[in-house]
C-alpha atoms as a PDB file:
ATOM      1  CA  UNK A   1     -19.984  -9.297 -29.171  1.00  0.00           C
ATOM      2  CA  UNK A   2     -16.285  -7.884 -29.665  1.00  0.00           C
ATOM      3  CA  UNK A   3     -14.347  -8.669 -26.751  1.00  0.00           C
ATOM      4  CA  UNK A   4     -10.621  -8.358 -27.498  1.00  0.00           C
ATOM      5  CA  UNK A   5      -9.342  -6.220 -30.862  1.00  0.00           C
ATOM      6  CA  UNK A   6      -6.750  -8.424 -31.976  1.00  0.00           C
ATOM      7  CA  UNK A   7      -3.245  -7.919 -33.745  1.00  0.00           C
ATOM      8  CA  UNK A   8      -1.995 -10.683 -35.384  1.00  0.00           C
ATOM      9  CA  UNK A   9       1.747 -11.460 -34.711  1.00  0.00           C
ATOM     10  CA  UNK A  10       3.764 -14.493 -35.929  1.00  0.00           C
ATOM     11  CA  UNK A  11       5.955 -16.380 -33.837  1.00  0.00           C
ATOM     12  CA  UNK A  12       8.077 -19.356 -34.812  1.00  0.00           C
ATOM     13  CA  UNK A  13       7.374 -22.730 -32.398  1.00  0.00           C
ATOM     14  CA  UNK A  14       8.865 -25.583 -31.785  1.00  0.00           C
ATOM     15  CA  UNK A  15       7.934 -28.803 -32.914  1.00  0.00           C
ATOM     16  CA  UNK A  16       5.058 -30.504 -30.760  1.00  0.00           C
ATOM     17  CA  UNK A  17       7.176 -32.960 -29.671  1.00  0.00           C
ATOM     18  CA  UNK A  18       9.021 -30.998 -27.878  1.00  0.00           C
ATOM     19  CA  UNK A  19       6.873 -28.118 -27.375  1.00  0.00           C
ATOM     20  CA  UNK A  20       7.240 -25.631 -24.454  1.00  0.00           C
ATOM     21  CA  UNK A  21       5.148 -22.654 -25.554  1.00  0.00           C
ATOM     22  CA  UNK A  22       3.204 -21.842 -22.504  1.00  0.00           C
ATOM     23  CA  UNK A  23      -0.146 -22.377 -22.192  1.00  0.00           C
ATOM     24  CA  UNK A  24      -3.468 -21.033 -21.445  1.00  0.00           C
ATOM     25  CA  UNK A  25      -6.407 -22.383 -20.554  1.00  0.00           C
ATOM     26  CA  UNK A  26      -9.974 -20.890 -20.592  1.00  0.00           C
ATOM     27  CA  UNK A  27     -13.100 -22.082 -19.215  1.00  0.00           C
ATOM     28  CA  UNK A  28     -16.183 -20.068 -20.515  1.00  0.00           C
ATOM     29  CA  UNK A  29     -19.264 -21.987 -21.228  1.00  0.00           C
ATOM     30  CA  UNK A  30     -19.660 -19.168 -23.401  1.00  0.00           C
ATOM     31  CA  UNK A  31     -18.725 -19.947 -27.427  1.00  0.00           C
ATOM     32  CA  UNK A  32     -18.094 -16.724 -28.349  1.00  0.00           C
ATOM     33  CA  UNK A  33     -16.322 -15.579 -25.483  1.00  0.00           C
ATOM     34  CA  UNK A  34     -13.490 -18.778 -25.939  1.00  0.00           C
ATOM     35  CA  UNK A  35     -13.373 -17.882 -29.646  1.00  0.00           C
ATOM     36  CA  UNK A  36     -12.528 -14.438 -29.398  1.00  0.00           C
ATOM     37  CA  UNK A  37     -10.284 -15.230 -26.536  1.00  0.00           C
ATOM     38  CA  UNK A  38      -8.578 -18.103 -28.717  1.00  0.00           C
ATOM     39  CA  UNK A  39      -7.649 -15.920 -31.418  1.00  0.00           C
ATOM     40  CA  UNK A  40      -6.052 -13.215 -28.841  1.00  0.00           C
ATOM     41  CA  UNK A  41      -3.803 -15.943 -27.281  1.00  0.00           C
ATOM     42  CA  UNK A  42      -2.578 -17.932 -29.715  1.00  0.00           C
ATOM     43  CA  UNK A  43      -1.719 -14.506 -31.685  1.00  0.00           C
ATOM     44  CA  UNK A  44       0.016 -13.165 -28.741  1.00  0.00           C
ATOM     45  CA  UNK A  45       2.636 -16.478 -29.278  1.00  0.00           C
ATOM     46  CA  UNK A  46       0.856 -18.762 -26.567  1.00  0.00           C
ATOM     47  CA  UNK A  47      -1.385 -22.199 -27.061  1.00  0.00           C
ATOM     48  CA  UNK A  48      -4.766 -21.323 -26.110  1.00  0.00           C
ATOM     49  CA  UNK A  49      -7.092 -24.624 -24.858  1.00  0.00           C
ATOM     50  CA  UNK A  50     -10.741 -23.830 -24.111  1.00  0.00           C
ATOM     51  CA  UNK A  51     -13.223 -25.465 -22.390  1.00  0.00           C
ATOM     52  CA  UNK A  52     -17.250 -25.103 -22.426  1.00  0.00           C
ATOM     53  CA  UNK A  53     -17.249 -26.250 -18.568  1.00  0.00           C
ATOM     54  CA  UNK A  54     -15.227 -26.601 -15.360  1.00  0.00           C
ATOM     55  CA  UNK A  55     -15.469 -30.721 -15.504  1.00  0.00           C
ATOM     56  CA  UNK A  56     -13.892 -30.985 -19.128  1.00  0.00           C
ATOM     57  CA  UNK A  57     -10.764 -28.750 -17.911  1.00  0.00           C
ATOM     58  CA  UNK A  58     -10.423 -31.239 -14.750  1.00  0.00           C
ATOM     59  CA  UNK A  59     -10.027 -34.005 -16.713  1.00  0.00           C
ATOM     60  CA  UNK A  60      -7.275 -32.730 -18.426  1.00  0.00           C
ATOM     61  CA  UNK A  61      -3.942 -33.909 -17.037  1.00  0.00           C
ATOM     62  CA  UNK A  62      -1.916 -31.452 -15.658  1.00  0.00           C
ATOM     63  CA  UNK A  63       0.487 -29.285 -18.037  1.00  0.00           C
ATOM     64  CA  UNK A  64       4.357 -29.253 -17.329  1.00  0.00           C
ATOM     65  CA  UNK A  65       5.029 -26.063 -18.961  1.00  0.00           C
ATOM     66  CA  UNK A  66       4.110 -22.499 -17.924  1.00  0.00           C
ATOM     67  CA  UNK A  67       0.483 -22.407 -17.621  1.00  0.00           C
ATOM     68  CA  UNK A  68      -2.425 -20.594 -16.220  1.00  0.00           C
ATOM     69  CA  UNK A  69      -6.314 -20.263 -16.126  1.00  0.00           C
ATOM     70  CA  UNK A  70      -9.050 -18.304 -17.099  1.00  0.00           C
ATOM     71  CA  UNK A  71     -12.735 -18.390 -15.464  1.00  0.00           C
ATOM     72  CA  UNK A  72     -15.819 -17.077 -16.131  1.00  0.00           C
ATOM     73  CA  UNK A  73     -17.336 -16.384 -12.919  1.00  0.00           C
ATOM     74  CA  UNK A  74     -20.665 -17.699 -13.676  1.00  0.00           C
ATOM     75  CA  UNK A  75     -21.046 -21.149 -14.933  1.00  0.00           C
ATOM     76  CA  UNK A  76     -23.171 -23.442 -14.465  1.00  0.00           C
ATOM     77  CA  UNK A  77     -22.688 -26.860 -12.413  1.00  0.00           C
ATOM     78  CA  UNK A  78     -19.234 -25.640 -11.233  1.00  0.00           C
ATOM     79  CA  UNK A  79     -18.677 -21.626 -10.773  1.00  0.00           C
ATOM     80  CA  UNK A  80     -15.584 -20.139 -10.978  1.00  0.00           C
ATOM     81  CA  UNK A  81     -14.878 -19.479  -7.192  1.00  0.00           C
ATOM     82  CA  UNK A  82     -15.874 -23.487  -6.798  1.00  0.00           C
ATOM     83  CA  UNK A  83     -13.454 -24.028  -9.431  1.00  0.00           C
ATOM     84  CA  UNK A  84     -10.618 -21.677  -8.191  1.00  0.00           C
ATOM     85  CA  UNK A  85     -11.262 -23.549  -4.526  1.00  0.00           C
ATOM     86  CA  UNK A  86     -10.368 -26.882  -6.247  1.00  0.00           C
ATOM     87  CA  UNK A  87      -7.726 -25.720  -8.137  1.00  0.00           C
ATOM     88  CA  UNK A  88      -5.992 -24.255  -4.555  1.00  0.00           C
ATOM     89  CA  UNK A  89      -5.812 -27.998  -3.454  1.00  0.00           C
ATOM     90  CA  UNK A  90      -5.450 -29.708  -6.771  1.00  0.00           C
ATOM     91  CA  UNK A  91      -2.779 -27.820  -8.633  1.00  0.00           C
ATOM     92  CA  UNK A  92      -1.262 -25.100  -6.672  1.00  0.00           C
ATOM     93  CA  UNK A  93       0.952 -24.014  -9.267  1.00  0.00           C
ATOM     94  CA  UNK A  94      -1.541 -23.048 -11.533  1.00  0.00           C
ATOM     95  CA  UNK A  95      -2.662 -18.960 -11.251  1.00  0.00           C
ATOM     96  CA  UNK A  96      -5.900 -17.916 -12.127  1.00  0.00           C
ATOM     97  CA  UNK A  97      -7.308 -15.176 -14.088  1.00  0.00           C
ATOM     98  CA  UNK A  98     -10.682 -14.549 -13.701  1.00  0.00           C
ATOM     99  CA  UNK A  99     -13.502 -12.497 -16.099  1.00  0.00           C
ATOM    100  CA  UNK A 100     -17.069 -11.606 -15.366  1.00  0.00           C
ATOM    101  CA  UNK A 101     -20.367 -10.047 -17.553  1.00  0.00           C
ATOM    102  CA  UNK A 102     -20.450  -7.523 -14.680  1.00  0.00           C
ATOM    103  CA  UNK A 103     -18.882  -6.176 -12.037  1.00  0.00           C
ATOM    104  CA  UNK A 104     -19.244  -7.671  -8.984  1.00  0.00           C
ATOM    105  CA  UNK A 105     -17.189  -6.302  -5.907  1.00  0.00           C
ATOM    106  CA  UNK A 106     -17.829  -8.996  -3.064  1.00  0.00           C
ATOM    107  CA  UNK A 107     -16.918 -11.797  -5.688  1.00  0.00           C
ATOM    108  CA  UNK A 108     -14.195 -10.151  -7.495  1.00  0.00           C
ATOM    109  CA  UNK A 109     -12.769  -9.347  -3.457  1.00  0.00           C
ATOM    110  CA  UNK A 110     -12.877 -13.194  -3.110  1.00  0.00           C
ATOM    111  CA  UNK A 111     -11.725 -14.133  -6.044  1.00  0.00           C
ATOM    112  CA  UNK A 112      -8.797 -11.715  -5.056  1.00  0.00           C
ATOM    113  CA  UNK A 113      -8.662 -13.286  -1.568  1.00  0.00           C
ATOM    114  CA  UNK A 114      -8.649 -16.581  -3.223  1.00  0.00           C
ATOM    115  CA  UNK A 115      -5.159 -15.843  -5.054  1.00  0.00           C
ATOM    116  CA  UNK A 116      -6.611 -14.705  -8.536  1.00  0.00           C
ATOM    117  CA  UNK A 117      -4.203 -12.797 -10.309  1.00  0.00           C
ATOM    118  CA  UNK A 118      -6.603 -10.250 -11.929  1.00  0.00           C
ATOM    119  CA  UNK A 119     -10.438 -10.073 -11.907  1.00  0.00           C
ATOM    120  CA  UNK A 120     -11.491  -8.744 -15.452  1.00  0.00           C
ATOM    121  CA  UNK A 121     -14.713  -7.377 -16.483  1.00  0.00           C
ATOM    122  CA  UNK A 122     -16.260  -7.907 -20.237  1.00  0.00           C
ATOM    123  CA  UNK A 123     -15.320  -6.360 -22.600  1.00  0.00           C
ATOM    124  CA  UNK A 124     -12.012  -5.530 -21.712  1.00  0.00           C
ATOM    125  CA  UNK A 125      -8.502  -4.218 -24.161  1.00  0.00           C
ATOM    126  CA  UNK A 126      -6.315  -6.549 -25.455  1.00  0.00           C
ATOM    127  CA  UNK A 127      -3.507  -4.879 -23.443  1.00  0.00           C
ATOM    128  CA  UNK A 128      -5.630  -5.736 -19.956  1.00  0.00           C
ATOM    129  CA  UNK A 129      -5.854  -9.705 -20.835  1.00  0.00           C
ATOM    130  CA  UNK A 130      -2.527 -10.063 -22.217  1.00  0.00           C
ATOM    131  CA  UNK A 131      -0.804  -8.270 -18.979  1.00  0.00           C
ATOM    132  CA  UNK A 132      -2.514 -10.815 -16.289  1.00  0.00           C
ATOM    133  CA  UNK A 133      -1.669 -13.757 -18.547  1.00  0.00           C
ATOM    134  CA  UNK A 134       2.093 -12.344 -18.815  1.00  0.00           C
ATOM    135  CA  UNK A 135       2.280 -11.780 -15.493  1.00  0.00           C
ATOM    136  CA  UNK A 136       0.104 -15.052 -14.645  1.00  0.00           C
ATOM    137  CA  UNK A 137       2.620 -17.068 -17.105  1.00  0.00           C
ATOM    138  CA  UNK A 138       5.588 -15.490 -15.090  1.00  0.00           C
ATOM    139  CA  UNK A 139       4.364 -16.593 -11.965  1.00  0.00           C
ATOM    140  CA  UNK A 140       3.800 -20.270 -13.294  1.00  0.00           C
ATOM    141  CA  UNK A 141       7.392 -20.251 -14.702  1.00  0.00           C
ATOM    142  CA  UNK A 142       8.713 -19.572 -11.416  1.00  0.00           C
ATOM    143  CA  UNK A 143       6.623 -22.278  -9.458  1.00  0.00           C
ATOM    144  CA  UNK A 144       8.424 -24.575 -11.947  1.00  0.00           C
ATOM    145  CA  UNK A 145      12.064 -23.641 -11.921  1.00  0.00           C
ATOM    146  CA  UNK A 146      11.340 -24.389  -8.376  1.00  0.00           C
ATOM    147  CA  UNK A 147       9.524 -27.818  -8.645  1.00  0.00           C
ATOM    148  CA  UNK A 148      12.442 -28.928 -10.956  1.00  0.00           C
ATOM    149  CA  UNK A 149      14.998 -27.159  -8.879  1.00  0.00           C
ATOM    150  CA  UNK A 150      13.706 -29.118  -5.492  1.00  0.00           C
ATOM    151  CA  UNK A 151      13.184 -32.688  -7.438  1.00  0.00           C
ATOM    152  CA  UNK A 152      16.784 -32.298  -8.406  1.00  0.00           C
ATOM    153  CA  UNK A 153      17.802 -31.843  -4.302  1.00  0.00           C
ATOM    154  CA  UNK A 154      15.350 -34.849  -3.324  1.00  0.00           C
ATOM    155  CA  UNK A 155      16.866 -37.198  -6.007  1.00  0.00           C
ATOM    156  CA  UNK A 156      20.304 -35.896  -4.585  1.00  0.00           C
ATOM    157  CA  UNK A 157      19.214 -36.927  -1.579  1.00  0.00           C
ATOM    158  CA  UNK A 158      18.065 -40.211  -1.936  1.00  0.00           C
ATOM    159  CA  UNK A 159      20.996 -41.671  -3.521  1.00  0.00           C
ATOM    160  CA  UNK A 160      22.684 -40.790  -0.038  1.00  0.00           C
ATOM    161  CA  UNK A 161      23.377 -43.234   2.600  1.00  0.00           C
ATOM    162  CA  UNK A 162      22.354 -43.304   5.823  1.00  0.00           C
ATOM    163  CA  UNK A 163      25.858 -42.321   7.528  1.00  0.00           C
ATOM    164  CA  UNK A 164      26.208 -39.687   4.256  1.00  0.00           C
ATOM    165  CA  UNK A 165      22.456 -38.441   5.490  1.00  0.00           C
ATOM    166  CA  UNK A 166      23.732 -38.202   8.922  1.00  0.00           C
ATOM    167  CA  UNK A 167      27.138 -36.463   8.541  1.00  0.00           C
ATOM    168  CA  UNK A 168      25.089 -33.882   5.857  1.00  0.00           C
ATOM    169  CA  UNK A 169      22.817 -33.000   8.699  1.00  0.00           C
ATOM    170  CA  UNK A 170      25.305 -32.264  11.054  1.00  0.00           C
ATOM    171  CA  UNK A 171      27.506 -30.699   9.263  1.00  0.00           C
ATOM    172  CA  UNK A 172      24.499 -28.276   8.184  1.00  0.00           C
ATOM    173  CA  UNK A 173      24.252 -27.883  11.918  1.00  0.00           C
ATOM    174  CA  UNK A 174      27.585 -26.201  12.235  1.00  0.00           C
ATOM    175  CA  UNK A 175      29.531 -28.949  13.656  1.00  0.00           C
ATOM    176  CA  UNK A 176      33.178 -29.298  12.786  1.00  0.00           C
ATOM    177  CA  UNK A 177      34.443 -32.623  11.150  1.00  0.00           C
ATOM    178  CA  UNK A 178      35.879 -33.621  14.644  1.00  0.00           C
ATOM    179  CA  UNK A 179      32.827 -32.818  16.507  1.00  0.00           C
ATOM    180  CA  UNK A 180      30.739 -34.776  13.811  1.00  0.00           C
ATOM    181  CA  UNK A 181      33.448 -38.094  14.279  1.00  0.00           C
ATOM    182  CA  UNK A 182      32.865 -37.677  18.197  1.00  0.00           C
ATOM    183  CA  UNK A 183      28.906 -37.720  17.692  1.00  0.00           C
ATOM    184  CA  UNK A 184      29.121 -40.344  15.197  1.00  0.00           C
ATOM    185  CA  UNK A 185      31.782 -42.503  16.430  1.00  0.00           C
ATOM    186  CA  UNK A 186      33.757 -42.578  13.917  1.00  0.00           C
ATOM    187  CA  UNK A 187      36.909 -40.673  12.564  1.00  0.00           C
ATOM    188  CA  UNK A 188      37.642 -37.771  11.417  1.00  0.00           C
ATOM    189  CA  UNK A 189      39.098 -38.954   8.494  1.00  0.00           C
ATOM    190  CA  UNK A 190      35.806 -40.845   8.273  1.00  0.00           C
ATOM    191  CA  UNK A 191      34.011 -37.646   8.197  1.00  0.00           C
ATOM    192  CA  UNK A 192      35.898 -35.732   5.724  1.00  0.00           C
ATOM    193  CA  UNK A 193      35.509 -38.531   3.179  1.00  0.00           C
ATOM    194  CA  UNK A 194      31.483 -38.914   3.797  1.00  0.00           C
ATOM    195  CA  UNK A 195      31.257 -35.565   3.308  1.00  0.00           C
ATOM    196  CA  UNK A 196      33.014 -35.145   0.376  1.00  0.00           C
ATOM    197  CA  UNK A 197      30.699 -37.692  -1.023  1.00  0.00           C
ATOM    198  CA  UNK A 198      28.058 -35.695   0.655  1.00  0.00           C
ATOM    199  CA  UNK A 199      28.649 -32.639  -1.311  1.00  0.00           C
ATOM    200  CA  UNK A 200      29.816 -34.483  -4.537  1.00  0.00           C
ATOM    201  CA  UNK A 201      26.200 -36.470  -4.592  1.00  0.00           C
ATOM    202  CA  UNK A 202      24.416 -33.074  -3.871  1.00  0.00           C
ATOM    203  CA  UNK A 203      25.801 -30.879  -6.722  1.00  0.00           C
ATOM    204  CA  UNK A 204      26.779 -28.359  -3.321  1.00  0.00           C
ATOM    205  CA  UNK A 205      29.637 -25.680  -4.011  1.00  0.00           C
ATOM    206  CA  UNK A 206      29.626 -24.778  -0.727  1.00  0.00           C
ATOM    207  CA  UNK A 207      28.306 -25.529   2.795  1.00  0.00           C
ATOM    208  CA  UNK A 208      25.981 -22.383   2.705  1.00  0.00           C
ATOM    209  CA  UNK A 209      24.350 -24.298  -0.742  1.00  0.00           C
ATOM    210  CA  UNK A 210      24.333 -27.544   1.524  1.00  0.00           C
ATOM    211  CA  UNK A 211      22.589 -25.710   4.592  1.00  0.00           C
ATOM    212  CA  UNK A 212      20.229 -24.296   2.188  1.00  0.00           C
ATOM    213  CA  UNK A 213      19.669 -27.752   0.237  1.00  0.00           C
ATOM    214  CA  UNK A 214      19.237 -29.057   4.105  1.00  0.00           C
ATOM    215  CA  UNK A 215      16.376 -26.374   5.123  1.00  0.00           C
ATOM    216  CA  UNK A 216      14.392 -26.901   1.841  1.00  0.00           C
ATOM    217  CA  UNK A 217      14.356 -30.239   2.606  1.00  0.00           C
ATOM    218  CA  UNK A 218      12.858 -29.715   5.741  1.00  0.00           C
ATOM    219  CA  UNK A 219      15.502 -31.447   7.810  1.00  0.00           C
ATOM    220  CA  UNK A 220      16.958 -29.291  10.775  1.00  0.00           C
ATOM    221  CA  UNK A 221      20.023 -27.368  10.689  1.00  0.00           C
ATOM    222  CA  UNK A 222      20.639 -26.695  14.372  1.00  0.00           C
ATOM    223  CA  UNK A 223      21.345 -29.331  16.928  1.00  0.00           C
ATOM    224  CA  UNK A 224      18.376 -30.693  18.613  1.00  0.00           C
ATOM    225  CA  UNK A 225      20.913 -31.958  20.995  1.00  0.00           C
END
């Protein structure tokens, strides 16, 4: 069964130590299926890992680098809806890609529903498989410029203290440094210098950075008051 028509490409890598080459994983309890589909990845300059069943790929720990799935539909023990259900709760991050023997419209709508990126039908072109993964990979690179990008703002945070947390939050509010020192009690000299440390500790250029560093964190930027 010829499922992909493959061109082989070479790509230079980093060392595994340090790799970052994104990655793609397949579950197919199908041999020939993850073979062919092995060979098309890791030619088109990504790490292919394949799995004969849904369990083997959730014991995997998750992958920090750009990553995303591939399901056969039909599997046994765990489908690939069931799978694409636990993978909603378990790892967000990671997109899906879905391929089926046949063509199925009230699954491949769910799948769909479900968040899938593409719902693929054997056999299907190289250029078909390739696209969803690009545009699958693109999606998980985003999610994780993101992740990093919002650990960076809660470590920020946390190395605040508690009169730095307050005088952040109100001066995300819109209150002037004197109106901050008259909620506060203290002066406005006071404020100017916590805030200063405020913006210092959160890598903010500017108080619209700081309101927006506030509102991802979920803390309010208008006076409850």
């Amino acid at each position: 069964m010829n499922l992909v028509t493959t061109t082989y490409r070479t790509h230079s890598r980093p060392s595994r130590a340090e790799d970052t080459t994104p990655i793609v994983f397949l579950v197919d309890d199908d041999a020939l299926v993850r073979d062919s589909l092995d060979v098309l990845i890791q030619t088109a300059g990504w790490r292919a890992r394949t799995f004969a069943s849904a369990q083997e790929f959730l014991d995997r720990p998750r992958a920090m680098v750009p990553s995303c799935l591939i399901i056969d539909v039909a599997m046994s023990n765990l489908d690939g809806l069931d799978l694409q259900q636990r993978m909603a709760v378990e790892r967000p991050d990671l997109p899906v890609i879905f391929i089926s023997d046949c063509c199925d419209v009230r699954v491949s709508v769910q799948a769909m529903k479900g968040g899938a990126i593409d719902f693929l039908t054997k056999p299907f072109a190289d250029e078909a498989i390739e696209g969803a993964i690009r545009h699958a990979l693109d999606r998980s690179r985003r999610v994780l410029e993101h992740e990093a990008k919002m650990k960076t703002v809660r470590d920020s945070y946390a190395s605040l203290t508690p009169r730095e947390r307050e005088v952040m939050t109100l001066v995300a509010s819109g209150l002037l440094n004197k109106q901050v020192g008259g909620e506060l009690g203290i002066s406005e000299i006071t404020v100017k210098a916590h805030r200063g440390q405020v913006m210092r500790k959160m890598k903010a250029d500017s108080l619209p950075a700081l309101v927006n560093m506030v509102a991802s964190l979920g803390l309010p930027t208008a006076l409850s008051w």
